[in-house]
PDB file of N, CA and C in Angstrom:
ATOM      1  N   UNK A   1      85.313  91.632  92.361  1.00  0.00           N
ATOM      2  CA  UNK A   1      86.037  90.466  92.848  1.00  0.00           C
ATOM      3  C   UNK A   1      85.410  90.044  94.175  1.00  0.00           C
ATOM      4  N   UNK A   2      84.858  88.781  94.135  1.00  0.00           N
ATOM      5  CA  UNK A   2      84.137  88.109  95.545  1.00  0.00           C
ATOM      6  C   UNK A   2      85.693  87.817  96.377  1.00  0.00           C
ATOM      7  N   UNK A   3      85.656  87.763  97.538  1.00  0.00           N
ATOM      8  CA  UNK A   3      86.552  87.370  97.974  1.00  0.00           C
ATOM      9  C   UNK A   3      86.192  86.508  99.525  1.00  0.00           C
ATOM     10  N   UNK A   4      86.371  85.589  99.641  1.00  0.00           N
ATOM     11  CA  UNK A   4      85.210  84.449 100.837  1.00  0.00           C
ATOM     12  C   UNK A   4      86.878  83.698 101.569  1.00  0.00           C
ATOM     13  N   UNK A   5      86.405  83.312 102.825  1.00  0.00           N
ATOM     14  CA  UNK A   5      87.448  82.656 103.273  1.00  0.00           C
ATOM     15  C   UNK A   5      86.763  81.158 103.632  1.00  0.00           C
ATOM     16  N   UNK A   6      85.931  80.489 102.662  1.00  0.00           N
ATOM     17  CA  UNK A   6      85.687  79.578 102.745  1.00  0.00           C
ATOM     18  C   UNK A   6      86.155  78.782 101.060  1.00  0.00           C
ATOM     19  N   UNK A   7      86.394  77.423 101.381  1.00  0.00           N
ATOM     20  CA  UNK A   7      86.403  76.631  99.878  1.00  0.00           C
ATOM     21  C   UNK A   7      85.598  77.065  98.953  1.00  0.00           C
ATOM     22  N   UNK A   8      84.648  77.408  99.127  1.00  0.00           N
ATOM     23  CA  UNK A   8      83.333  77.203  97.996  1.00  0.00           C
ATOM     24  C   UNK A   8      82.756  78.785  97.903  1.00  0.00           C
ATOM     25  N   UNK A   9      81.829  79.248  97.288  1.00  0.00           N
ATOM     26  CA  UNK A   9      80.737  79.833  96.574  1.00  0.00           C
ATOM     27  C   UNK A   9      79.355  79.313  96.682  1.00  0.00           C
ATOM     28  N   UNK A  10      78.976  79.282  97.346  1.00  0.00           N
ATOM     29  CA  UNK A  10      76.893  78.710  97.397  1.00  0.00           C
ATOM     30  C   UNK A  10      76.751  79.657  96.014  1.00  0.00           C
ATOM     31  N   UNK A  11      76.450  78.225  95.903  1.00  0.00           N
ATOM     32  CA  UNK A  11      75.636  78.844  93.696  1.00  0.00           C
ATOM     33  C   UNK A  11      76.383  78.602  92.605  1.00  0.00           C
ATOM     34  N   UNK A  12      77.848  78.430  93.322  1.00  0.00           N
ATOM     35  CA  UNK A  12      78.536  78.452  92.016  1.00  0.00           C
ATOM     36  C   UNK A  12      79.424  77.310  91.607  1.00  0.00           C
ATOM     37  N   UNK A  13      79.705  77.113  90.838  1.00  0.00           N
ATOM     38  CA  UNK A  13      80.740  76.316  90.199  1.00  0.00           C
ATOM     39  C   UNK A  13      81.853  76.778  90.300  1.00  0.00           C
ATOM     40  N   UNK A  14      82.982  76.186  90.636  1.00  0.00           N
ATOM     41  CA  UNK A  14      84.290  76.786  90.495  1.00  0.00           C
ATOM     42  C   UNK A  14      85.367  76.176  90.454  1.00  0.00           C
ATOM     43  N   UNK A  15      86.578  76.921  88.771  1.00  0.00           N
ATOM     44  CA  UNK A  15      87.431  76.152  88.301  1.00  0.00           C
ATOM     45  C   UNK A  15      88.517  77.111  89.199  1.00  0.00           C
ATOM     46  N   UNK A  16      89.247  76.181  89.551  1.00  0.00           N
ATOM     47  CA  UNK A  16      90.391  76.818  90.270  1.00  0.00           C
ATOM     48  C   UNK A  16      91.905  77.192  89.181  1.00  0.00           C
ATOM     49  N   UNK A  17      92.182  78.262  89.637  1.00  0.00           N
ATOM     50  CA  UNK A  17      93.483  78.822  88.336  1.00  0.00           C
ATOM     51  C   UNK A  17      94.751  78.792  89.337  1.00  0.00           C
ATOM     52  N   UNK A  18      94.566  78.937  90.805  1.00  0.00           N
ATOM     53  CA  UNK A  18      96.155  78.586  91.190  1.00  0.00           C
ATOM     54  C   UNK A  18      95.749  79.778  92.303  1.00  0.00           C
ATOM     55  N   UNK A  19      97.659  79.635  93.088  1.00  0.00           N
ATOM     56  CA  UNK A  19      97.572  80.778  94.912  1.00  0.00           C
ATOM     57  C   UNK A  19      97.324  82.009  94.031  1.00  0.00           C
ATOM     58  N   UNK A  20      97.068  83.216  94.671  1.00  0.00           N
ATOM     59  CA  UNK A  20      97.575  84.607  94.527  1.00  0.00           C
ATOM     60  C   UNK A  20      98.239  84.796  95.904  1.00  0.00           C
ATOM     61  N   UNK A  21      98.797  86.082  96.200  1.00  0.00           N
ATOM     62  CA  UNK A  21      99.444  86.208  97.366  1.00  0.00           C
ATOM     63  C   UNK A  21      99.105  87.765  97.338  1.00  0.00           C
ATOM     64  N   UNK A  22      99.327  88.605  98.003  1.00  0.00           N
ATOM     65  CA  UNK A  22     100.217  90.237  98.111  1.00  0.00           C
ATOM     66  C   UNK A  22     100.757  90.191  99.388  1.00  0.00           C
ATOM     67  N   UNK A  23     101.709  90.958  99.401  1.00  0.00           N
ATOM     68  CA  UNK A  23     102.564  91.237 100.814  1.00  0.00           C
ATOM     69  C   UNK A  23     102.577  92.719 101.005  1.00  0.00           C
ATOM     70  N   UNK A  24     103.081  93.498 102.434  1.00  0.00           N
ATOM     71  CA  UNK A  24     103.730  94.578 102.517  1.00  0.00           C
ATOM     72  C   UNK A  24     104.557  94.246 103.950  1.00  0.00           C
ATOM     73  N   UNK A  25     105.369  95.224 103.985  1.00  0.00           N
ATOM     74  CA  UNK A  25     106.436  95.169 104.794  1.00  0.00           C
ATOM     75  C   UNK A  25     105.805  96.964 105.717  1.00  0.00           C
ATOM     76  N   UNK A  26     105.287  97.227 106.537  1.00  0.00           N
ATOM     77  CA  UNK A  26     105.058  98.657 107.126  1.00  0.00           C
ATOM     78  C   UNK A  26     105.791  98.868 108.631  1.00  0.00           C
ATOM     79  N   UNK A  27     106.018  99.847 108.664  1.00  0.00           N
ATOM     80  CA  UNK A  27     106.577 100.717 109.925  1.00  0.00           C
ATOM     81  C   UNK A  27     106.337 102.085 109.917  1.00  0.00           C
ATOM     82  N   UNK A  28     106.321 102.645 111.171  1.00  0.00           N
ATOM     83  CA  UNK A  28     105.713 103.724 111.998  1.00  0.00           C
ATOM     84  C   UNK A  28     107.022 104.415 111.961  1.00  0.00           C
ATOM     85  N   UNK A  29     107.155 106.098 111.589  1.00  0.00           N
ATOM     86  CA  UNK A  29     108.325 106.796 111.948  1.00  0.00           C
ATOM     87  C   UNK A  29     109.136 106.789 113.021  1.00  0.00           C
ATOM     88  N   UNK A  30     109.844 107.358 113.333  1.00  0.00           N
ATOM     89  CA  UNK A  30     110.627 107.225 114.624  1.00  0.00           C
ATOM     90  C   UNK A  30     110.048 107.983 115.847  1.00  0.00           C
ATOM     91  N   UNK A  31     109.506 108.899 115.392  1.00  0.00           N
ATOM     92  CA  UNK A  31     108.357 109.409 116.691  1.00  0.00           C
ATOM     93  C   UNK A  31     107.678 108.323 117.053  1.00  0.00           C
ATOM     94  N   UNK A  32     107.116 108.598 116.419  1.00  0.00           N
ATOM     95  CA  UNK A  32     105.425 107.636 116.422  1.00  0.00           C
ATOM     96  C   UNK A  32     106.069 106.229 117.221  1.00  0.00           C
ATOM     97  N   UNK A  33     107.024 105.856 116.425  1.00  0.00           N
ATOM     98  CA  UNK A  33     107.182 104.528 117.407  1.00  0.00           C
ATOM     99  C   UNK A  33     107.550 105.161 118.800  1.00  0.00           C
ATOM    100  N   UNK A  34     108.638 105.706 119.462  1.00  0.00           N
ATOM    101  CA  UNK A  34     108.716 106.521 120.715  1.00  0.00           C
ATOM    102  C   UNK A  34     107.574 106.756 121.315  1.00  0.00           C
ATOM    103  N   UNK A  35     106.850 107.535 120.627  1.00  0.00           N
ATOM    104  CA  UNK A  35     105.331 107.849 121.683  1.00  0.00           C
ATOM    105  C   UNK A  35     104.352 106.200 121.702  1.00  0.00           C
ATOM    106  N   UNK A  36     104.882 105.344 121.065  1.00  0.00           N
ATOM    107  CA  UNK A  36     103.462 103.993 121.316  1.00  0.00           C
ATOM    108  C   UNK A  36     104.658 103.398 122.156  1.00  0.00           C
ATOM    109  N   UNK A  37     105.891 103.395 122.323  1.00  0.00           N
ATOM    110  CA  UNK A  37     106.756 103.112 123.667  1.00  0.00           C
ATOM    111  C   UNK A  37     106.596 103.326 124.378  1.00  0.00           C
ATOM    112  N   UNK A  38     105.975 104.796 124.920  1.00  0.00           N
ATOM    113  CA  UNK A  38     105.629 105.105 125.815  1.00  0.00           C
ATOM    114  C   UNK A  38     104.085 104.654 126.417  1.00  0.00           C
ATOM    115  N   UNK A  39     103.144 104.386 125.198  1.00  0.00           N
ATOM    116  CA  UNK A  39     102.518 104.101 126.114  1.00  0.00           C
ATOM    117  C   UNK A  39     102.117 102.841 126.671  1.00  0.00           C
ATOM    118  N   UNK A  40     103.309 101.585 126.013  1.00  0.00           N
ATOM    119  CA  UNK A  40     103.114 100.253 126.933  1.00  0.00           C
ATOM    120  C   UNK A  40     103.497 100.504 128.242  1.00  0.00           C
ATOM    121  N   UNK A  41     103.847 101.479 129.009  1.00  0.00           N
ATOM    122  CA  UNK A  41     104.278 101.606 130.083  1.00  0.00           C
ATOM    123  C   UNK A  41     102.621 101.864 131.030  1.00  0.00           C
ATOM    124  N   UNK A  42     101.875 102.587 130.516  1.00  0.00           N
ATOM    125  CA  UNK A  42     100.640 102.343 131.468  1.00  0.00           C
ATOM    126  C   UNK A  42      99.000 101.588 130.428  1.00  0.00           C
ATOM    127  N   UNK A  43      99.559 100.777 129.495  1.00  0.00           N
ATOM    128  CA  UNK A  43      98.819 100.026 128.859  1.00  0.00           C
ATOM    129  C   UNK A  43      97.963 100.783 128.266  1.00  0.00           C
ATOM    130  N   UNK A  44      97.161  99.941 127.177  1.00  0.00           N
ATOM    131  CA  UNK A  44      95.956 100.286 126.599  1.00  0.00           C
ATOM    132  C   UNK A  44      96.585  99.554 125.040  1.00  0.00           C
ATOM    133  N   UNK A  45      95.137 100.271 124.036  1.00  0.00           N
ATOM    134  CA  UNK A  45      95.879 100.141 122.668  1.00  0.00           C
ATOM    135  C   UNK A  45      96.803 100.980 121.819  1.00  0.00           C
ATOM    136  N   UNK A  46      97.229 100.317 121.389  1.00  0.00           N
ATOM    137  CA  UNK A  46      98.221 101.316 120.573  1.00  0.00           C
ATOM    138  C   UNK A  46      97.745 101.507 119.245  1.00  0.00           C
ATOM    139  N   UNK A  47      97.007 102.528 119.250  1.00  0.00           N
ATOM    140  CA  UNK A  47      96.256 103.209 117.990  1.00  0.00           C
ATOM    141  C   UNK A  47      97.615 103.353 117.025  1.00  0.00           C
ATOM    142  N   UNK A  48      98.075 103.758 116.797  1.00  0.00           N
ATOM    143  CA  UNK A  48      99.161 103.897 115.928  1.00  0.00           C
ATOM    144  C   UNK A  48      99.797 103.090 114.799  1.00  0.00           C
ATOM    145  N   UNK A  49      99.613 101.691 115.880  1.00  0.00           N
ATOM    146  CA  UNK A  49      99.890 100.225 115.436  1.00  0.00           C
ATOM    147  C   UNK A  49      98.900  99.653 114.586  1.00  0.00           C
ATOM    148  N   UNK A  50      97.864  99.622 115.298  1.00  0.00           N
ATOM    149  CA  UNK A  50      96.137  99.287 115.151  1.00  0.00           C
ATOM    150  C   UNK A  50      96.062  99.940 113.499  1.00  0.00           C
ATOM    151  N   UNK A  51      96.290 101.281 113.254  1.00  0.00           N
ATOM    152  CA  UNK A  51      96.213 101.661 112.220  1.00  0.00           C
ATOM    153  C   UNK A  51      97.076 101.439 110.957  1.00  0.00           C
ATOM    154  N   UNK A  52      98.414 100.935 111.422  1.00  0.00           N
ATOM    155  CA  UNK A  52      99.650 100.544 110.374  1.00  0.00           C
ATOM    156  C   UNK A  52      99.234  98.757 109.823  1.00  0.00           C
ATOM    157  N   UNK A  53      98.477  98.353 110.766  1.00  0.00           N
ATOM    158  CA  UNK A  53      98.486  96.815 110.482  1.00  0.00           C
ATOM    159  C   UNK A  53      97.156  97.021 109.703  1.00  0.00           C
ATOM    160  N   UNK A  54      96.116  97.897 110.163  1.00  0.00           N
ATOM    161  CA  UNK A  54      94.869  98.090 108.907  1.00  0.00           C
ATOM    162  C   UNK A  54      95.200  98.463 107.868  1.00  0.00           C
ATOM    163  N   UNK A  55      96.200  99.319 107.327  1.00  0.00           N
ATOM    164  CA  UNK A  55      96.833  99.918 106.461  1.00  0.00           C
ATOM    165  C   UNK A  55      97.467  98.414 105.636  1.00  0.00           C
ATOM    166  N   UNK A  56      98.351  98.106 106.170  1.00  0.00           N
ATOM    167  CA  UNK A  56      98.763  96.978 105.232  1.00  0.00           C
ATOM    168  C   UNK A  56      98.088  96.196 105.241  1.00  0.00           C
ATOM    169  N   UNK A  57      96.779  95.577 105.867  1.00  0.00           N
ATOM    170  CA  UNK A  57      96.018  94.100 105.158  1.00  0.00           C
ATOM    171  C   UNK A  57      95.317  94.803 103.946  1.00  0.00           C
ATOM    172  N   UNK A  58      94.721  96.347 104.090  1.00  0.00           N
ATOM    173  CA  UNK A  58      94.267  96.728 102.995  1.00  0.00           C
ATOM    174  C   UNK A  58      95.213  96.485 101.859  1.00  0.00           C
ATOM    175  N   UNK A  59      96.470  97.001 101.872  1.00  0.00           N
ATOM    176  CA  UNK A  59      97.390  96.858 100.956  1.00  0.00           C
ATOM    177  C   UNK A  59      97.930  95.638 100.081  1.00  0.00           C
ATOM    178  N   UNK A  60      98.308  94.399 101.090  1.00  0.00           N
ATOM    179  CA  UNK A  60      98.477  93.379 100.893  1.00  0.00           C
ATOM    180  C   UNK A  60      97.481  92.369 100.417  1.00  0.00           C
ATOM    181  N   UNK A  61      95.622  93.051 100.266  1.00  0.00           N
ATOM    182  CA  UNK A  61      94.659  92.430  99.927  1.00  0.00           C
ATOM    183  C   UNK A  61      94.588  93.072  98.442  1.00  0.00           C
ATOM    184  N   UNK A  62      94.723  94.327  98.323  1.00  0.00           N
ATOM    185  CA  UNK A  62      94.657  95.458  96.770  1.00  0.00           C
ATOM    186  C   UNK A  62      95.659  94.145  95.743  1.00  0.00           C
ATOM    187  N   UNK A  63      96.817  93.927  96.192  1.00  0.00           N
ATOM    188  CA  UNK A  63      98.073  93.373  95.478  1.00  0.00           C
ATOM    189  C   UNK A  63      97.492  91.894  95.383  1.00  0.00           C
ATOM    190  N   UNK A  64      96.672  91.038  96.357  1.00  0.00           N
ATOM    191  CA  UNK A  64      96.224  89.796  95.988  1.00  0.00           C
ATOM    192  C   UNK A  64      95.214  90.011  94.647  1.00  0.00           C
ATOM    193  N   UNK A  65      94.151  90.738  94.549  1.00  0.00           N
ATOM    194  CA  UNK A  65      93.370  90.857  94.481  1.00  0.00           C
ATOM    195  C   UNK A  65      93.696  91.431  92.976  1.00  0.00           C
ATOM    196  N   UNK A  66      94.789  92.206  92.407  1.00  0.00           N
ATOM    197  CA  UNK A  66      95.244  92.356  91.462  1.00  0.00           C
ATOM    198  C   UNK A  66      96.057  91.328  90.564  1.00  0.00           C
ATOM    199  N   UNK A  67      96.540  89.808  91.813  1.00  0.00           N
ATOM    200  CA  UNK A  67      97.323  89.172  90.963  1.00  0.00           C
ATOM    201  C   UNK A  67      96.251  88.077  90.513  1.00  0.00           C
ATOM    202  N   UNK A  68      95.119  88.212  91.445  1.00  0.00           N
ATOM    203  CA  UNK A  68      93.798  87.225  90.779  1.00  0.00           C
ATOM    204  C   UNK A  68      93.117  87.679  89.578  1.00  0.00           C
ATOM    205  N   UNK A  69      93.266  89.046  89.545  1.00  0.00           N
ATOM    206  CA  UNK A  69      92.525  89.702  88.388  1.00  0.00           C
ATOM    207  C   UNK A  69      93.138  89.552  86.948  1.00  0.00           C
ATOM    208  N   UNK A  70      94.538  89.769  87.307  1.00  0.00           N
ATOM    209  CA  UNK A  70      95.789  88.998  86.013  1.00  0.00           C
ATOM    210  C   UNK A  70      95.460  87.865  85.221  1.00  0.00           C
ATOM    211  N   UNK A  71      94.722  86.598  86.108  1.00  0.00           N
ATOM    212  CA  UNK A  71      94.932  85.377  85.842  1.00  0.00           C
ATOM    213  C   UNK A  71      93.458  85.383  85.405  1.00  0.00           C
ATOM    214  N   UNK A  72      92.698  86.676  85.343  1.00  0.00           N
ATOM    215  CA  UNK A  72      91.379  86.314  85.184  1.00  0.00           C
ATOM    216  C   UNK A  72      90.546  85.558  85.847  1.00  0.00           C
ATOM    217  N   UNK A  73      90.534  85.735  87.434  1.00  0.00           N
ATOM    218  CA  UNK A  73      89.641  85.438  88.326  1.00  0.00           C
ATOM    219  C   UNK A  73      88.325  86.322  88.428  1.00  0.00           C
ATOM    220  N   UNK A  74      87.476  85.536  89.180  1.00  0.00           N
ATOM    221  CA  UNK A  74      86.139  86.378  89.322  1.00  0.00           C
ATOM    222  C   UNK A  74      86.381  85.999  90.854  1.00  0.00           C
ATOM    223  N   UNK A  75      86.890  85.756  91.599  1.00  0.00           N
ATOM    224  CA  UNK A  75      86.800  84.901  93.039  1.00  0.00           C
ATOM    225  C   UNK A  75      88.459  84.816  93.279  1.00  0.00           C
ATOM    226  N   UNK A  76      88.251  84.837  94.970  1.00  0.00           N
ATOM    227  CA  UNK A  76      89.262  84.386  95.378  1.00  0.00           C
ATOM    228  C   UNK A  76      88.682  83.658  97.076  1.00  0.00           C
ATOM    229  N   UNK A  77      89.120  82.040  97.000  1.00  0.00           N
ATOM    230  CA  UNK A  77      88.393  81.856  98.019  1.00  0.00           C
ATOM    231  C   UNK A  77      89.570  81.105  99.152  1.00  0.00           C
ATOM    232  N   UNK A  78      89.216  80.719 100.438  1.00  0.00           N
ATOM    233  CA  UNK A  78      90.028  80.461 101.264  1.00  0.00           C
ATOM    234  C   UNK A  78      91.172  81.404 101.695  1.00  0.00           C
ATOM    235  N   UNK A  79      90.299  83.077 101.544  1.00  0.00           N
ATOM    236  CA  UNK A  79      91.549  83.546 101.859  1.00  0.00           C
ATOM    237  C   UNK A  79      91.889  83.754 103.348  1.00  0.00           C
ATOM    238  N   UNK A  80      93.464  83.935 103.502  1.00  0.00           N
ATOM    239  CA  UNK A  80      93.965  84.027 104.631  1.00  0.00           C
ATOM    240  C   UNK A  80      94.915  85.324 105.029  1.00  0.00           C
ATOM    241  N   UNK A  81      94.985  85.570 106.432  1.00  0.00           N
ATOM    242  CA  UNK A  81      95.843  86.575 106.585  1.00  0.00           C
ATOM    243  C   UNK A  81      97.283  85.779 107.335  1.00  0.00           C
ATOM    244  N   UNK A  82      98.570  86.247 107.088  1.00  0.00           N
ATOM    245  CA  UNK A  82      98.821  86.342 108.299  1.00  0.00           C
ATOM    246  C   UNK A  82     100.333  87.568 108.207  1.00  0.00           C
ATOM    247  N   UNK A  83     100.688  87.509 109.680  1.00  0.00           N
ATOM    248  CA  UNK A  83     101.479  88.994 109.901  1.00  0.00           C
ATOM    249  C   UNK A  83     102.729  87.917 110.652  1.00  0.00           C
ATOM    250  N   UNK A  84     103.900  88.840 110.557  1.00  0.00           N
ATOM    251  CA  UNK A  84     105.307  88.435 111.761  1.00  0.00           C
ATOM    252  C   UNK A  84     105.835  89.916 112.010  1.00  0.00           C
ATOM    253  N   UNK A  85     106.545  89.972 112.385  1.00  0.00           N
ATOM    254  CA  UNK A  85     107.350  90.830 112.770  1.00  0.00           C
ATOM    255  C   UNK A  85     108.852  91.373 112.076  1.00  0.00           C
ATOM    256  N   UNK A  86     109.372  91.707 111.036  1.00  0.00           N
ATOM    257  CA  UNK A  86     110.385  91.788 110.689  1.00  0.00           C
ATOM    258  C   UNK A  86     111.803  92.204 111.122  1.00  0.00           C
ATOM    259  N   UNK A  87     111.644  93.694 111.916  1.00  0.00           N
ATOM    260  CA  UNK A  87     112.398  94.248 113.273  1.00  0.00           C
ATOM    261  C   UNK A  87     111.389  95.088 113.961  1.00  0.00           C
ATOM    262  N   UNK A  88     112.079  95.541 114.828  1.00  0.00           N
ATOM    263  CA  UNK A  88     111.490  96.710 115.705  1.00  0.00           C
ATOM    264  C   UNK A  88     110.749  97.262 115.114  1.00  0.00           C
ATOM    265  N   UNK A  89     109.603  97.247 115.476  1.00  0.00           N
ATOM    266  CA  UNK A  89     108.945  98.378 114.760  1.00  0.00           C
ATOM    267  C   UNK A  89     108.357  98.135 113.391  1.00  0.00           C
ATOM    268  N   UNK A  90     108.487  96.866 112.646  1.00  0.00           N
ATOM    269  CA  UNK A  90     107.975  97.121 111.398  1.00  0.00           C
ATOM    270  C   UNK A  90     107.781  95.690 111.359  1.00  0.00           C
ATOM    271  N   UNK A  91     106.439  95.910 110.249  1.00  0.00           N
ATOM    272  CA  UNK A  91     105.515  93.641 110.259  1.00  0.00           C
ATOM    273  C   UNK A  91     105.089  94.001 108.457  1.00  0.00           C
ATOM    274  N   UNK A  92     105.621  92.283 108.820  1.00  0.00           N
ATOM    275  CA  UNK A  92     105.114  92.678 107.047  1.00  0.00           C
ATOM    276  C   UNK A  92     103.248  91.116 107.462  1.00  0.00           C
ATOM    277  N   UNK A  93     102.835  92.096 106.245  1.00  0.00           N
ATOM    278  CA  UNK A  93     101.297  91.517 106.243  1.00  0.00           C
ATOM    279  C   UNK A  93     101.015  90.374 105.280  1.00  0.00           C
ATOM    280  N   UNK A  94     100.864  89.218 105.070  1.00  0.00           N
ATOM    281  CA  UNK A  94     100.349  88.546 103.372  1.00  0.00           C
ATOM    282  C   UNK A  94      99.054  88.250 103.821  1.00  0.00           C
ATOM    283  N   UNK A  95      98.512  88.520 102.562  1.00  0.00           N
ATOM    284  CA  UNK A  95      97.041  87.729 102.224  1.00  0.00           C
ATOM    285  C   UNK A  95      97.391  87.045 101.421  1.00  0.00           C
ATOM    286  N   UNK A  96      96.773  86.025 101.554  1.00  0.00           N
ATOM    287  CA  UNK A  96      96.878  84.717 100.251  1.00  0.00           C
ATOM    288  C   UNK A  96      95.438  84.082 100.566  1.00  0.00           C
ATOM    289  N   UNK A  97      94.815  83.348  98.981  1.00  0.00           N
ATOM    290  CA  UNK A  97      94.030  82.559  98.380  1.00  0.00           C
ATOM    291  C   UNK A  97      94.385  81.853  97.117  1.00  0.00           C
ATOM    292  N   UNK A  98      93.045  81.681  96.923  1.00  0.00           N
ATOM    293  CA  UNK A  98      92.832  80.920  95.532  1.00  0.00           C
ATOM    294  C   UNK A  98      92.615  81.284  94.417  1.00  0.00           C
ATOM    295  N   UNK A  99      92.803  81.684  93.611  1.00  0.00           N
ATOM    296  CA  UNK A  99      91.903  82.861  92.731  1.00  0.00           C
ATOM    297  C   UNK A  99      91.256  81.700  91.986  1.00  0.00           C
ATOM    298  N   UNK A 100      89.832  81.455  91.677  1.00  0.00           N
ATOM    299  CA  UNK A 100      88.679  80.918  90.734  1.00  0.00           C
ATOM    300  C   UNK A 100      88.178  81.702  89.905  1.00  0.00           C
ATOM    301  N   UNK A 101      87.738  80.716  88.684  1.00  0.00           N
ATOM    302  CA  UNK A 101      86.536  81.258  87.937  1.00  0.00           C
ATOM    303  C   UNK A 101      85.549  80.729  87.691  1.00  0.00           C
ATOM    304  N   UNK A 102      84.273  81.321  87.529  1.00  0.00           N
ATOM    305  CA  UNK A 102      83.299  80.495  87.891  1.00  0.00           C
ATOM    306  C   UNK A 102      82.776  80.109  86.690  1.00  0.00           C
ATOM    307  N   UNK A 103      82.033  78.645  86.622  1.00  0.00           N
ATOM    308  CA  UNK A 103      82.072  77.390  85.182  1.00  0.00           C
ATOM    309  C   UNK A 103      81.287  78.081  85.055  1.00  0.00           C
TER     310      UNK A 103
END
């Protein structure tokens, strides 16, 4: 599965089949959040976080990427991320595109 965050394919032709999406919703245990509390108090990154939000674009890209494969895509183009915040402590992730196939 190509996956491009531009309209097009250089080389190819392409019939468009409709959005795909995937989502996840992730959060950090109750430690883990406590200790990255602690350390906005003398800054830096919060590895913890850094790693829960890599965790779900992977996730939320697996689930796009499966609902393009459904529809019989070879492509998914214009894709996008984006994240919010749901509560304390926990963001949900979507990827969304296009899923194509190529003429």
């Amino acid at each position: 599965m190509i996956l491009v965050n531009t309209e097009s394919i250089a080389g190819k032709q392409l019939e468009m089949l409709g959005l795909v999406q995937g989502s996840t919703i992730q959060s950090k245990n109750v430690g883990r959040d406590i200790t990255q509390g602690f350390k906005t108090l003398v800054g830096g990154e919060l590895k913890a976080y850094t790693e829960m939000m890599n965790d779900a674009r992977q996730l939320a890209t697996q689930r796009m990427t499966e609902e393009a494969e459904a529809l019989g895509a070879d492509a998914i183009v214009n894709v996008r991320y984006t994240s919010a915040s749901v509560m304390q402590g926990a963001a949900e992730v979507l990827a969304y595109g296009t899923a194509v196939r190529f003429v």
